[in-house]
Protein backbone atom coordinates (compact mmCIF):
# COMPACT_ATOMS: atom_id res chain seq x y z
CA UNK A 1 -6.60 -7.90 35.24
CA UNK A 2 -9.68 -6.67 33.12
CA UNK A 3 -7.48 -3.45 31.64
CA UNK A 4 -8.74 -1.45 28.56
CA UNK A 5 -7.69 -2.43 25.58
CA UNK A 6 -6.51 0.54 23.33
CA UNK A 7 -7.26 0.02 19.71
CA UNK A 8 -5.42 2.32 17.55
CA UNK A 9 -7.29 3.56 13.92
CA UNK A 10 -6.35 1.24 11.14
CA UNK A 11 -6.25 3.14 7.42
CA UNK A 12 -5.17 0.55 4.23
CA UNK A 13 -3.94 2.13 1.22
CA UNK A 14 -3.94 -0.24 -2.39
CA UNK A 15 -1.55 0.97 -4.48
CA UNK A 16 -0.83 0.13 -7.93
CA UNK A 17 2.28 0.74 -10.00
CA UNK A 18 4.44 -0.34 -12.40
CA UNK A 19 7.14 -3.07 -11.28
CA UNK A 20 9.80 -0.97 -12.08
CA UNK A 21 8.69 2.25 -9.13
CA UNK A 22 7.58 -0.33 -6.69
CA UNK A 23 10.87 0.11 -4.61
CA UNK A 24 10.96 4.05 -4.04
CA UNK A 25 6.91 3.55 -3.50
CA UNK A 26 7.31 1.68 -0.57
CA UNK A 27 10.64 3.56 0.36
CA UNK A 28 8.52 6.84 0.15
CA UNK A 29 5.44 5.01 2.49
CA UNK A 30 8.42 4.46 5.33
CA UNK A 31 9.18 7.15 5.55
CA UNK A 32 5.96 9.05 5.62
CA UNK A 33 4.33 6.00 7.87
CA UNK A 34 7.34 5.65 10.17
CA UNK A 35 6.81 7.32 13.91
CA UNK A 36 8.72 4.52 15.68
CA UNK A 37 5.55 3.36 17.45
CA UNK A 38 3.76 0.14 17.58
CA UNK A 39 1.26 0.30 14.93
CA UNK A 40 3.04 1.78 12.23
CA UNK A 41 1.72 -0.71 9.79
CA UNK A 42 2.70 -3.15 7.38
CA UNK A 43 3.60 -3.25 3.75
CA UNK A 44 2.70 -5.89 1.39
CA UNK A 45 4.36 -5.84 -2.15
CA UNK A 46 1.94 -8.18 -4.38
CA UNK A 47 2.55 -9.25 -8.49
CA UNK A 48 -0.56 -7.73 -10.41
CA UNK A 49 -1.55 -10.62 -12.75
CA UNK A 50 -3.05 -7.83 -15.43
CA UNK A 51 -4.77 -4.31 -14.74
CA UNK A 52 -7.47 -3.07 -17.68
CA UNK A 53 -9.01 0.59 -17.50
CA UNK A 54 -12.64 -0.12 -18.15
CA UNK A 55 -13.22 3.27 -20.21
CA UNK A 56 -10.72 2.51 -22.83
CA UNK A 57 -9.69 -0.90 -22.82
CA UNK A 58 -5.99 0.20 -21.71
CA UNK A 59 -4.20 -2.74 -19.91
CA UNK A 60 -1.54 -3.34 -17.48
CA UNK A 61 1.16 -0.38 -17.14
CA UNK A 62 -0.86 1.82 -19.57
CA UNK A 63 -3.79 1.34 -17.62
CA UNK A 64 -1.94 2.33 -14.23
């Protein structure tokens, strides 16, 4: 019956690690993120094909 939405702030965060710390990342973002209210976001955990730092030519874990 024409209420008011309420739209809560949205923040994304990339973050880019090696396979190996990906668990305790997103362990780590729980807990920090979790307040037990709707909203509390959504984490995506995503293979990086390949990662190259531009200034040196470093690639993929080195370059993280």
């Amino acid at each position: 019956k024409g209420g008011v939405e309420k739209f809560l702030a949205r923040k994304k965060l990339e973050i880019a690690c090696a396979s190996d710390l990906a668990g305790r990342v997103v362990e780590a973002i729980q807990q920090a993120a979790n307040t037990g209210a709707i909203g509390d976001g959504k984490i995506f955990v995503l293979d990086l094909g390949e990662a190259v730092r531009i200034r040196t030519g470093e690639t993929d874990a080195v370059a993280l």
